[in-house]
N, C-alpha and C. Protein backbone atom coordinates (compact mmCIF):
# COMPACT_ATOMS: atom_id res chain seq x y z
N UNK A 1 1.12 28.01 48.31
CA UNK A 1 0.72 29.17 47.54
C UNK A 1 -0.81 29.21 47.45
N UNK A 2 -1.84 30.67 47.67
CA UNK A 2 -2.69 30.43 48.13
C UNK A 2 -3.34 30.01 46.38
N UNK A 3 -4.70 30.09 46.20
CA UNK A 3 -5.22 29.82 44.86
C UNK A 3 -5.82 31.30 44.38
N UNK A 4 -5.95 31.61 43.53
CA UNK A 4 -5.60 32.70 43.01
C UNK A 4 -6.67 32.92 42.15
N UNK A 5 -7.40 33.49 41.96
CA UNK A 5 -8.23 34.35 40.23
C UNK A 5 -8.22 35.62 39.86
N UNK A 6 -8.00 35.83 38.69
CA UNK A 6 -7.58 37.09 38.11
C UNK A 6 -8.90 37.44 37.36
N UNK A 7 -9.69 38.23 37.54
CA UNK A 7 -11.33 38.41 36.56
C UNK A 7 -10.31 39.29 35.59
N UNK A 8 -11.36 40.15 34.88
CA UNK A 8 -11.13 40.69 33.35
C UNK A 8 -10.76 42.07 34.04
N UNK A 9 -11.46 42.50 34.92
CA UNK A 9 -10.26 43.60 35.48
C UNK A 9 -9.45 43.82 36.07
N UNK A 10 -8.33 42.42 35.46
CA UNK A 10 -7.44 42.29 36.54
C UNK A 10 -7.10 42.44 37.95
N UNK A 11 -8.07 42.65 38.88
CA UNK A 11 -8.73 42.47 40.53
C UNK A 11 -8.50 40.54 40.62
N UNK A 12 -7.12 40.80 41.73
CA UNK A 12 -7.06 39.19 41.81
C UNK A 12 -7.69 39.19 43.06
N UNK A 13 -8.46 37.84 43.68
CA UNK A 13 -9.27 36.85 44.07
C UNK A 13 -8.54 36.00 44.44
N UNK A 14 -8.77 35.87 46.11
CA UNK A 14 -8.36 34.87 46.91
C UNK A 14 -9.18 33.54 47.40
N UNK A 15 -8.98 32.62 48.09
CA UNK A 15 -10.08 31.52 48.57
C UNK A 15 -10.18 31.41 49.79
N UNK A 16 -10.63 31.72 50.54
CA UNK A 16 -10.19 31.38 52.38
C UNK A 16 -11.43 30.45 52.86
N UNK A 17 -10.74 29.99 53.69
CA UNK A 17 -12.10 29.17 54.78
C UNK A 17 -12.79 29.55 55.96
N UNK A 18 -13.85 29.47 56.24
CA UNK A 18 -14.05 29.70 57.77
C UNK A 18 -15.42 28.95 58.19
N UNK A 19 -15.24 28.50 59.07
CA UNK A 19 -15.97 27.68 59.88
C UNK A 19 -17.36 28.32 60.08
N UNK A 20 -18.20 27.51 59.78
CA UNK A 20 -20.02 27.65 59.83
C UNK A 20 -20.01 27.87 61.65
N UNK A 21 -21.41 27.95 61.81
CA UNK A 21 -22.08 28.08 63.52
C UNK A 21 -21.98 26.55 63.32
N UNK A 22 -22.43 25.18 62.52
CA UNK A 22 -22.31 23.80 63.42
C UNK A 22 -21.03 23.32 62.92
N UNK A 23 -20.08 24.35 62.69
CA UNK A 23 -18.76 23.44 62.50
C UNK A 23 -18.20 22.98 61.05
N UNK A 24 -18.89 22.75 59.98
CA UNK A 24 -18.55 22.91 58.54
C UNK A 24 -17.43 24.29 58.28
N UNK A 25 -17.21 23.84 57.14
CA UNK A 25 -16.17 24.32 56.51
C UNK A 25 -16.98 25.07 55.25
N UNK A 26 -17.19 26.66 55.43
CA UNK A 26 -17.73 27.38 54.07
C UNK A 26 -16.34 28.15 53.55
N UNK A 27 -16.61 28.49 52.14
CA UNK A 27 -15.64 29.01 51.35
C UNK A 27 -15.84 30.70 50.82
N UNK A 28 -15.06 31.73 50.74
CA UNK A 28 -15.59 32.38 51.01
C UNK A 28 -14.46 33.19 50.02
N UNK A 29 -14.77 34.50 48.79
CA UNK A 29 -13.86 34.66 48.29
C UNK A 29 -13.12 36.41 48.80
N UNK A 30 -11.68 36.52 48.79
CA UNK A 30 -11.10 37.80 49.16
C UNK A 30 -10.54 38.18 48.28
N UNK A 31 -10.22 39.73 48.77
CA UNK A 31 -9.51 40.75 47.86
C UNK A 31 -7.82 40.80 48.25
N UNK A 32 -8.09 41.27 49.95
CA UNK A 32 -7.01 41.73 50.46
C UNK A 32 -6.98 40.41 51.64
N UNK A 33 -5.11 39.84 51.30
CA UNK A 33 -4.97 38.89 52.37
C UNK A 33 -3.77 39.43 52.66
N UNK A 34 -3.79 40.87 52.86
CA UNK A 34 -2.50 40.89 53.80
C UNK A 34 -2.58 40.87 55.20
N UNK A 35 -4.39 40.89 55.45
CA UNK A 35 -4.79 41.23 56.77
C UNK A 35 -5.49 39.52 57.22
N UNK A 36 -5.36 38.39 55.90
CA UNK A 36 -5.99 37.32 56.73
C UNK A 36 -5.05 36.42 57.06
N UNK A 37 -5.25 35.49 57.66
CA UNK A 37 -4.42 34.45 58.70
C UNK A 37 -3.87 33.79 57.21
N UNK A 38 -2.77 32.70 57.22
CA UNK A 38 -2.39 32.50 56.41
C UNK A 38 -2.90 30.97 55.98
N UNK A 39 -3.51 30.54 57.37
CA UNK A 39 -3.56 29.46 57.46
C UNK A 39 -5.22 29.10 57.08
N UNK A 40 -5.72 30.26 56.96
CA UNK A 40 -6.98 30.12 56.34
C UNK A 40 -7.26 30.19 54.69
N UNK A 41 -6.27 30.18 53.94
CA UNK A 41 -6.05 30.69 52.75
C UNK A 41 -6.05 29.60 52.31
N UNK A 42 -6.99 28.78 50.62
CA UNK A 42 -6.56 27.83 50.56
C UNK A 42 -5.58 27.59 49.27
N UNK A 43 -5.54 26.52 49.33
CA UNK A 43 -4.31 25.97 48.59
C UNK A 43 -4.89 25.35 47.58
N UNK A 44 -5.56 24.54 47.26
CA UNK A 44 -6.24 24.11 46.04
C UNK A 44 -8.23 24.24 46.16
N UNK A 45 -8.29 24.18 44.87
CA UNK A 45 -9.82 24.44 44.87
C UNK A 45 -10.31 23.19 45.17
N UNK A 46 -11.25 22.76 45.76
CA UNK A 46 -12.53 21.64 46.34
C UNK A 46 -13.05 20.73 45.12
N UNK A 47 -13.08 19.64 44.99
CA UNK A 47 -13.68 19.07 43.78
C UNK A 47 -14.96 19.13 43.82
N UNK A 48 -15.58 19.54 42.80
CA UNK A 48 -16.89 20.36 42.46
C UNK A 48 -17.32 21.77 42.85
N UNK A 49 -16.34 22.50 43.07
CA UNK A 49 -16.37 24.19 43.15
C UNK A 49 -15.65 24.95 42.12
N UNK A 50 -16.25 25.91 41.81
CA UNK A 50 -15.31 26.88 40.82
C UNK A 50 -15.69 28.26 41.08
N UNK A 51 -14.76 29.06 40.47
CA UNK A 51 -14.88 30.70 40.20
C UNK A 51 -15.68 30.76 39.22
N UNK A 52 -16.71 31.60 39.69
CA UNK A 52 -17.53 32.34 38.80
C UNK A 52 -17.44 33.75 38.85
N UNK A 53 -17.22 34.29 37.22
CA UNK A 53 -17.26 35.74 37.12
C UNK A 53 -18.87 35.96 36.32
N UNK A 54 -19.31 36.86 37.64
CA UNK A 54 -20.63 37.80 37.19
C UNK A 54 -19.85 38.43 35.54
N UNK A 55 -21.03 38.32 34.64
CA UNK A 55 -20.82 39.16 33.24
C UNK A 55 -21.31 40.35 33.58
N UNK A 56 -22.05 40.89 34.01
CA UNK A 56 -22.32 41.60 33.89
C UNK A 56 -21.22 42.92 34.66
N UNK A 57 -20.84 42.72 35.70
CA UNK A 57 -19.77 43.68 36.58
C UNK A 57 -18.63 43.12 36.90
N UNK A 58 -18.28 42.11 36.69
CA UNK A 58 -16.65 41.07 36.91
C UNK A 58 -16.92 40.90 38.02
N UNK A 59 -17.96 40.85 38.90
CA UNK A 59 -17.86 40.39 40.64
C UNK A 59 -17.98 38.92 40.59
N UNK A 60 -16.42 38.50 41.76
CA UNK A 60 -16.36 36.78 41.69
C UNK A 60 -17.29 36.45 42.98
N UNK A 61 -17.12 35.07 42.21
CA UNK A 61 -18.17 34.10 43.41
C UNK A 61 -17.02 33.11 43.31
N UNK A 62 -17.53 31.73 44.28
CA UNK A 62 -16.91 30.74 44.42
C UNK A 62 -18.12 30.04 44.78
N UNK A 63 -18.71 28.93 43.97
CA UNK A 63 -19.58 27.92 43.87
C UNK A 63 -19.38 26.93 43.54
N UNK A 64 -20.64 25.73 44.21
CA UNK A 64 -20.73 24.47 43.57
C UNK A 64 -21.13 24.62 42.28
N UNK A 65 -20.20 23.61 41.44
CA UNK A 65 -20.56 23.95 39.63
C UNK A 65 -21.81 22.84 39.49
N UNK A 66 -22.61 23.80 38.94
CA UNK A 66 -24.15 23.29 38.67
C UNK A 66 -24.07 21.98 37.67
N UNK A 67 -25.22 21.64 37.44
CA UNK A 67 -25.34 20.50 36.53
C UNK A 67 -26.36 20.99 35.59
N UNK A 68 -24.98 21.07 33.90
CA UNK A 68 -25.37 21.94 33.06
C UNK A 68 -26.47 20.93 31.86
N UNK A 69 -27.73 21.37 31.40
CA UNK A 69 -28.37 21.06 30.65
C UNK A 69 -27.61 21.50 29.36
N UNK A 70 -26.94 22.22 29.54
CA UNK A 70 -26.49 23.27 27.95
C UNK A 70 -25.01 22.40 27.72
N UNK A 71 -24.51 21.93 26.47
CA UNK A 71 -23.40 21.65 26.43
C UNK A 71 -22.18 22.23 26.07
N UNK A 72 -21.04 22.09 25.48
CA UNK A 72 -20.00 23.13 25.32
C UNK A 72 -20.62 23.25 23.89
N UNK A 73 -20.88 22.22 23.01
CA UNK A 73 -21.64 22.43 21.18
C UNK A 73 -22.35 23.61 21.47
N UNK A 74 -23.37 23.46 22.30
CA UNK A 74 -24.22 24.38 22.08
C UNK A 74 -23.72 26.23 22.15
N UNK A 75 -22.96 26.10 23.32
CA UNK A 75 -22.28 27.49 23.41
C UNK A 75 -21.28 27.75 22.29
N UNK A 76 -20.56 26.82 21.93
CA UNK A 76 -19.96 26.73 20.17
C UNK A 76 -20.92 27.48 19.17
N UNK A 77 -21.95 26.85 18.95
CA UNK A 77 -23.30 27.29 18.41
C UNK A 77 -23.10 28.76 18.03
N UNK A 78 -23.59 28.94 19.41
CA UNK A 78 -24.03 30.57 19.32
C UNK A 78 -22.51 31.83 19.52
N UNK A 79 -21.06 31.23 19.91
CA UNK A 79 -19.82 32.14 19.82
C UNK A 79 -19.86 32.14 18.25
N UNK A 80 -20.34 31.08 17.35
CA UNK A 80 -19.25 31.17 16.21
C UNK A 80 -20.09 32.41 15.60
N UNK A 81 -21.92 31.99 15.70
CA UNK A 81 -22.82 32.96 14.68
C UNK A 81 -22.16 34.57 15.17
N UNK A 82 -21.87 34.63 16.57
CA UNK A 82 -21.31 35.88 17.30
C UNK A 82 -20.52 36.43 16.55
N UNK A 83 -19.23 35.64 16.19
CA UNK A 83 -18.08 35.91 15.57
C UNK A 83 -18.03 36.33 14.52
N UNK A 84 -18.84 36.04 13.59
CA UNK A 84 -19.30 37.00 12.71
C UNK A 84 -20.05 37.62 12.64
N UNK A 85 -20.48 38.53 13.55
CA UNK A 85 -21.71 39.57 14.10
C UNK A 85 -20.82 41.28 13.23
N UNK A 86 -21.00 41.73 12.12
CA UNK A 86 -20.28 42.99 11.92
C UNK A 86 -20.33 44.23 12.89
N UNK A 87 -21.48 44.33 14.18
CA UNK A 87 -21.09 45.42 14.63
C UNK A 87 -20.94 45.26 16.51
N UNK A 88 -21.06 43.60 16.66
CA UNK A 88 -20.55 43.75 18.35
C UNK A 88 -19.11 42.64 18.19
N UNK A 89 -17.91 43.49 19.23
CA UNK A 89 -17.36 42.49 18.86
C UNK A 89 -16.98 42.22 20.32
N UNK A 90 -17.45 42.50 21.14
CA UNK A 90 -17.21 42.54 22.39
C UNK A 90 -18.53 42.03 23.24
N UNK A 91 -18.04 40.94 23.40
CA UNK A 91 -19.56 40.06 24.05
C UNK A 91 -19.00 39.09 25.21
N UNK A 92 -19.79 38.95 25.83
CA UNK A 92 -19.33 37.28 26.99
C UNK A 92 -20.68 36.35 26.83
N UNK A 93 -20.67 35.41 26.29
CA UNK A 93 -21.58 34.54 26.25
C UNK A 93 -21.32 33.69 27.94
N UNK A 94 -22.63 33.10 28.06
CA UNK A 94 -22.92 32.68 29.94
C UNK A 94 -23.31 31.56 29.90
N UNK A 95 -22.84 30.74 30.04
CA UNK A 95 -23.61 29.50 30.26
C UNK A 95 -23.92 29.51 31.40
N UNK A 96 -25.34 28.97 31.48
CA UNK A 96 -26.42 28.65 32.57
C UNK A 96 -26.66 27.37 32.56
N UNK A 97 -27.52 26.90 33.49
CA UNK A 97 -27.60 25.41 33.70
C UNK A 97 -28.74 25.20 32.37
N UNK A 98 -30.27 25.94 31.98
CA UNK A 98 -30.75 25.61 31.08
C UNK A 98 -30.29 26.74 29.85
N UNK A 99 -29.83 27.54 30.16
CA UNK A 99 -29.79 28.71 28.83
C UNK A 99 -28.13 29.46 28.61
N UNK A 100 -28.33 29.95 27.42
CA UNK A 100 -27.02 30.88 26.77
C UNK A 100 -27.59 31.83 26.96
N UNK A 101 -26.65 33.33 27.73
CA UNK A 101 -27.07 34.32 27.86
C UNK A 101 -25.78 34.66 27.46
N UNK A 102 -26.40 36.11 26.14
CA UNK A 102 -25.46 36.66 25.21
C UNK A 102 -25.03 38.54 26.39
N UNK A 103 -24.05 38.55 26.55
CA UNK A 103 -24.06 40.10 27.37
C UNK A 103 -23.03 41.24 26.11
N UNK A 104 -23.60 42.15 26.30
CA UNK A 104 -22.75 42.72 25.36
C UNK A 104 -22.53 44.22 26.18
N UNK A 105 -21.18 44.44 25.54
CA UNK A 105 -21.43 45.73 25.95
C UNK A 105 -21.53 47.10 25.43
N UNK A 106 -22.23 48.52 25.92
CA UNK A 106 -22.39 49.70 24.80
C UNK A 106 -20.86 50.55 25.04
N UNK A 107 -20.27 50.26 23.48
CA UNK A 107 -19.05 50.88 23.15
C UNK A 107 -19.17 52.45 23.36
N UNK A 108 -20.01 52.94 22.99
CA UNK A 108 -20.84 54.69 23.09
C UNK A 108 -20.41 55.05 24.55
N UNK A 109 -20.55 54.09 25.83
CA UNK A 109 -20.56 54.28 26.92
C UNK A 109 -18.98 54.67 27.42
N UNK A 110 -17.89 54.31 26.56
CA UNK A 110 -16.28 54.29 26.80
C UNK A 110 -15.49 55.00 25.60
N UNK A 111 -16.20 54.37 24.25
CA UNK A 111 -15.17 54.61 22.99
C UNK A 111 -15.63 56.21 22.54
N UNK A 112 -17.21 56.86 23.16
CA UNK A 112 -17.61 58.41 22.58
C UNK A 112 -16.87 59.34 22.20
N UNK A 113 -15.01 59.27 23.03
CA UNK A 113 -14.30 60.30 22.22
C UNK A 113 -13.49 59.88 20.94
N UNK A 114 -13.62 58.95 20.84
CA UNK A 114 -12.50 58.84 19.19
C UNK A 114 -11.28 59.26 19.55
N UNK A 115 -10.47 59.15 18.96
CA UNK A 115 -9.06 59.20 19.25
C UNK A 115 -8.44 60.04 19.53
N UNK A 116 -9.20 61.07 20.58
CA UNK A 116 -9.03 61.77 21.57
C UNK A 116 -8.33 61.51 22.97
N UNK A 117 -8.52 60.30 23.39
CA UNK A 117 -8.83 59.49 24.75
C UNK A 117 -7.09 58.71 24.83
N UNK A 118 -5.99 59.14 25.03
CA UNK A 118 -4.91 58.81 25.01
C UNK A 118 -4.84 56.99 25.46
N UNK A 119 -4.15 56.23 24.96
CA UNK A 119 -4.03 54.67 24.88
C UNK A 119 -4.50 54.58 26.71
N UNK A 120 -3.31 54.71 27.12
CA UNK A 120 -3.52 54.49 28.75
C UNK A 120 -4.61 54.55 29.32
N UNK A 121 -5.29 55.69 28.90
CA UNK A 121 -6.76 56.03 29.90
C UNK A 121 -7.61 55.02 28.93
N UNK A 122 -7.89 54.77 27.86
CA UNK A 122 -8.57 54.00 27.07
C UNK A 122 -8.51 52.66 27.23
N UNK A 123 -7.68 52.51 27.38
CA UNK A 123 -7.49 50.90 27.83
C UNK A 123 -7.86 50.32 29.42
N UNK A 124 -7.97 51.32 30.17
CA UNK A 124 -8.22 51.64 31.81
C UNK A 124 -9.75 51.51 31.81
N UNK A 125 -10.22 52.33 30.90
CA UNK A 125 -12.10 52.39 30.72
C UNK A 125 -12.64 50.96 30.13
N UNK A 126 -11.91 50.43 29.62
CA UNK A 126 -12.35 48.85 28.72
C UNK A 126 -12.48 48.00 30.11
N UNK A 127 -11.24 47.97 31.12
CA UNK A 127 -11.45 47.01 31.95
C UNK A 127 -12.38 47.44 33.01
N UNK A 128 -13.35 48.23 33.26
CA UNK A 128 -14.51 49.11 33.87
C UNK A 128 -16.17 49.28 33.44
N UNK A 129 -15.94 48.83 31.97
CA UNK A 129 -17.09 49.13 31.13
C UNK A 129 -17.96 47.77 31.74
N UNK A 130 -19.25 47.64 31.86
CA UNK A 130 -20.20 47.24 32.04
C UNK A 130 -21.09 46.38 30.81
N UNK A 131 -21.66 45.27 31.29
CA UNK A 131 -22.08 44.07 30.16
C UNK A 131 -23.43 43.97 30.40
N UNK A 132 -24.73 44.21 29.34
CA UNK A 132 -25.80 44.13 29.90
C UNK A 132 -26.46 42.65 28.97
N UNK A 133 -27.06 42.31 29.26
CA UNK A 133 -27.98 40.98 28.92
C UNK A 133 -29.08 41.22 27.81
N UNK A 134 -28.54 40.83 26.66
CA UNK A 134 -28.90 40.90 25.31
C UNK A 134 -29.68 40.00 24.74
N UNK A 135 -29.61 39.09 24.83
CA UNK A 135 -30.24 37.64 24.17
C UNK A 135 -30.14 36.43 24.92
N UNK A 136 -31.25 35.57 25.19
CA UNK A 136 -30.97 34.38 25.61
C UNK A 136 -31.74 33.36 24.94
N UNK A 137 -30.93 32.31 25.12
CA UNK A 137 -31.56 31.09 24.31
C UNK A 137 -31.56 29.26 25.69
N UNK A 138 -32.79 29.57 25.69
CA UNK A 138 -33.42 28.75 27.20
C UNK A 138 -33.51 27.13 26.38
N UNK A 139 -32.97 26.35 26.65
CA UNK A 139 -33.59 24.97 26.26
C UNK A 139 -34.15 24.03 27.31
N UNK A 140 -35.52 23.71 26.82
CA UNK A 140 -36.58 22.70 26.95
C UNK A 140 -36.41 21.71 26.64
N UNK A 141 -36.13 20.48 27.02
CA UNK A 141 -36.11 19.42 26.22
C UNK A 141 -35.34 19.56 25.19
N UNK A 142 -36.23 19.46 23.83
CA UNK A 142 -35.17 19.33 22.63
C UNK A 142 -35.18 20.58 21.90
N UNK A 143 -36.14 21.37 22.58
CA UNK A 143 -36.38 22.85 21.61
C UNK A 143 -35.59 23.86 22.66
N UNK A 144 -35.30 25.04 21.74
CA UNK A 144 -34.59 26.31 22.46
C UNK A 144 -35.71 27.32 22.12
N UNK A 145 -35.76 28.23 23.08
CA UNK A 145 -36.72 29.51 22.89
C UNK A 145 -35.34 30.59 22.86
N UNK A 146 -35.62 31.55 21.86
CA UNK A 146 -34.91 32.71 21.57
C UNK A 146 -35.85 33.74 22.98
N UNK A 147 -34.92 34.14 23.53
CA UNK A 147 -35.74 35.51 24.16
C UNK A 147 -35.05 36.98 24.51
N UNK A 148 -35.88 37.79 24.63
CA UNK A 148 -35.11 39.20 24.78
C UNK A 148 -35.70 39.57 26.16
N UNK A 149 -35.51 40.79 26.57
CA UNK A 149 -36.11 41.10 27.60
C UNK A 149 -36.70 42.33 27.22
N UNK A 150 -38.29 42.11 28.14
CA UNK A 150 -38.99 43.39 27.71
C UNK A 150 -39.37 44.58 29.01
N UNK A 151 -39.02 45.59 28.46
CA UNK A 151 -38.97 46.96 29.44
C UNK A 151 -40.10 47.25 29.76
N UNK A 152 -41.20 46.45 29.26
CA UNK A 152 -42.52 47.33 29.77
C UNK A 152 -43.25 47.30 31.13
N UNK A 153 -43.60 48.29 31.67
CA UNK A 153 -44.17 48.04 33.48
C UNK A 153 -44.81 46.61 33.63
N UNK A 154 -45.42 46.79 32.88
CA UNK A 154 -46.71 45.84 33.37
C UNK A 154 -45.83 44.39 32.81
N UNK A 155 -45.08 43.53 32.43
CA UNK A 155 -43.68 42.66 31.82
C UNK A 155 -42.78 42.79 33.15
N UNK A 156 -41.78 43.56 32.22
CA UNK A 156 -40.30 43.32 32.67
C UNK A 156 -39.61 41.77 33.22
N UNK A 157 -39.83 41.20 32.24
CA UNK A 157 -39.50 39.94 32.16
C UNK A 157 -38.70 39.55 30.86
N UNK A 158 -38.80 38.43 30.66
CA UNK A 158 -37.80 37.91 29.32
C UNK A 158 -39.04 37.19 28.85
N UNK A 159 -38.69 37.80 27.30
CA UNK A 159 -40.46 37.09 27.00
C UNK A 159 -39.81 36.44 25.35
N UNK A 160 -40.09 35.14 25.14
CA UNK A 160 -39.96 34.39 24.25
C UNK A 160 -40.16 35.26 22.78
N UNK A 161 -39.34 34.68 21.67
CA UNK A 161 -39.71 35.64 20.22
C UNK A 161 -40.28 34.41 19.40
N UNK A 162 -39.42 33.35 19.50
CA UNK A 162 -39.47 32.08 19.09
C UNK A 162 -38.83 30.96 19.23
N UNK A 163 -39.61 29.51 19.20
CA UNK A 163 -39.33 28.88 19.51
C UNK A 163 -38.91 27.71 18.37
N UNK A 164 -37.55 26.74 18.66
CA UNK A 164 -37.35 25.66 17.56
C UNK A 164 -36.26 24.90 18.42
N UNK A 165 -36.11 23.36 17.37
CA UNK A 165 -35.28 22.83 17.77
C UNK A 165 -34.02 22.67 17.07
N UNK A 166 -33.61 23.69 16.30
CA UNK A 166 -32.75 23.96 15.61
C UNK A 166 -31.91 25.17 16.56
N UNK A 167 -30.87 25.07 17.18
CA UNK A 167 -30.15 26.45 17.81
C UNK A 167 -30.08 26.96 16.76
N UNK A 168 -28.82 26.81 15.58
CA UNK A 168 -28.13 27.66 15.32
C UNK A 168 -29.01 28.20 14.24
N UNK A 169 -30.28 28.10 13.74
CA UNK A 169 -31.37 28.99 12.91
C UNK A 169 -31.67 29.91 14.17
N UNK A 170 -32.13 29.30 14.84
CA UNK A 170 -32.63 30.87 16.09
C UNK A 170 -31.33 31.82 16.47
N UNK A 171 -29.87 31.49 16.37
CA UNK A 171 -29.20 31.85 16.59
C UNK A 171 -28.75 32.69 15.78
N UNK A 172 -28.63 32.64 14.62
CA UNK A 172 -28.43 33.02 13.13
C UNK A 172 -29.39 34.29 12.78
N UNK A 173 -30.90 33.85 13.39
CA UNK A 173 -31.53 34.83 13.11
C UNK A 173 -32.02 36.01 14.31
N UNK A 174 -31.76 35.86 15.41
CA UNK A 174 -31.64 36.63 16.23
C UNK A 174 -30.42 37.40 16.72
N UNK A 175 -29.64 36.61 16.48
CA UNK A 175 -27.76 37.38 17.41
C UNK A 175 -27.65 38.60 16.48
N UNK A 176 -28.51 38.24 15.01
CA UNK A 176 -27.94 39.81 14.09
C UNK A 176 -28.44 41.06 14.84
N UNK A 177 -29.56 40.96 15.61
CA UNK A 177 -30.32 42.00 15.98
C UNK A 177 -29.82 42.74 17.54
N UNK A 178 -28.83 41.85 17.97
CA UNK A 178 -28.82 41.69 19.45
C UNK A 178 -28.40 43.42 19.92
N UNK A 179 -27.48 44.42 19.30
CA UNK A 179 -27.59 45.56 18.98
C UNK A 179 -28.11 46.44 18.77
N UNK A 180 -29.35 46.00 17.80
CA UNK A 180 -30.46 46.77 16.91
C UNK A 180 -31.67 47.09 17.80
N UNK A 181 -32.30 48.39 17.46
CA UNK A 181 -33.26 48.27 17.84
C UNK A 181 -34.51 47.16 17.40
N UNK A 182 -34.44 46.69 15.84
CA UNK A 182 -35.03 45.94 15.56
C UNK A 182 -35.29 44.27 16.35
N UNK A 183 -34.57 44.35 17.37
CA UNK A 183 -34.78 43.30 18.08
C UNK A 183 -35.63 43.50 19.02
N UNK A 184 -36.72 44.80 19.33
CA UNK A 184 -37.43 44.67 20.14
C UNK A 184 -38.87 44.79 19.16
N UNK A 185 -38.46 44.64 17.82
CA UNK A 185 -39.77 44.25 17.00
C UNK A 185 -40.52 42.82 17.13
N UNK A 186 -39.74 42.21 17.62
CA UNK A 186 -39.91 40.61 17.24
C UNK A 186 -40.25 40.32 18.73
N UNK A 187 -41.30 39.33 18.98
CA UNK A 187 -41.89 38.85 20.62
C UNK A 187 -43.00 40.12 21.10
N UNK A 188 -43.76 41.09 19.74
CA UNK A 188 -44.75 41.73 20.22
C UNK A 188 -45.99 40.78 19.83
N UNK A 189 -46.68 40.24 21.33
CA UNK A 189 -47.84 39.81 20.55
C UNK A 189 -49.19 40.59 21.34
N UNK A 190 -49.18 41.70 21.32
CA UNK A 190 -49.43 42.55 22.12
C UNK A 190 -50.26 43.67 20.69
């Protein structure tokens, strides 16, 4: 049975193999295997590879799993302050090898008709809606930098608000904003 992944819009994900130009074995991920060999399909995943789902559009990968600076506490950290966030409740937190990247997505962009939008089609637009990159929290050593990203020409980068070695204070005091416009008050030193 081949190995299988199901992302969040239910689009299942196959594993196949195929041979490099010097002869290695690369991994490579599919949609449709009614058209590939069968014998290229694999059967269990590689020790030290995994599925990765892009947050931002559900597009899979299949990679070597990095070597994470961030631990599972730390992503604990910042889901729980999430969890009680009163106005996003729909987020994918990312672990990265040094940072938590918070993605959220704009409800305005799917939910705008109100209960207009019959169950079926509404529930069809949720698994379609799009996740953009809200907050991240980068760790250094023993300190984390809170950062947002800034839109301006001459930027357009992710520019630090503040820095500590306390997560869940930077976490506490930034995730409220992650929504708000008031989160692009904070990291002007301009």
């Amino acid at each position: 049975m081949p190995i299988e992944y199901t992302n969040r819009r239910k689009e299942k994900y196959y594993l196949k193999t195929a041979p490099t130009k010097t002869g290695k074995t690369q991994y490579c991920v599919v949609k449709n295997i009614k058209k590939m060999n069968p014998v290229e399909l694999v059967d269990e995943i590689p020790p030290g590879f995994e599925f990765y789902e892009e947050p931002k559009d559900a597009r899979v990968y299949f990679r070597k799993i990095p070597v994470y600076n961030i631990s599972d506490e730390e992503v604990e950290i910042i889901d729980s302050v999430m969890k009680k966030h009163e106005t996003v409740s729909d987020y994918i937190i990312d672990k990265g090898v040094n940072d938590i990247t918070i993605f959220i997505s704009n409800p305005g962009d799917v939910f705008s008709y109100g209960d207009e939008i019959v169950p079926w089609f509404r529930e069809g637009l949720y698994f379609y809606r799009r996740y953009e990159d809200g907050l991240k929290f980068v760790k250094t050593g023993k300190k984390y930098s809170a950062q947002r990203f800034c839109y301006l020409g001459s930027v357009d980068d992710w520019i630090t608000m503040e820095s500590s070695e306390d997560l869940r204070y930077l976490a506490e005091k930034y995730c409220y904003h992650i929504d708000k416009e008031s989160l692009y008050d904070f990291g002007r030193g301009w």
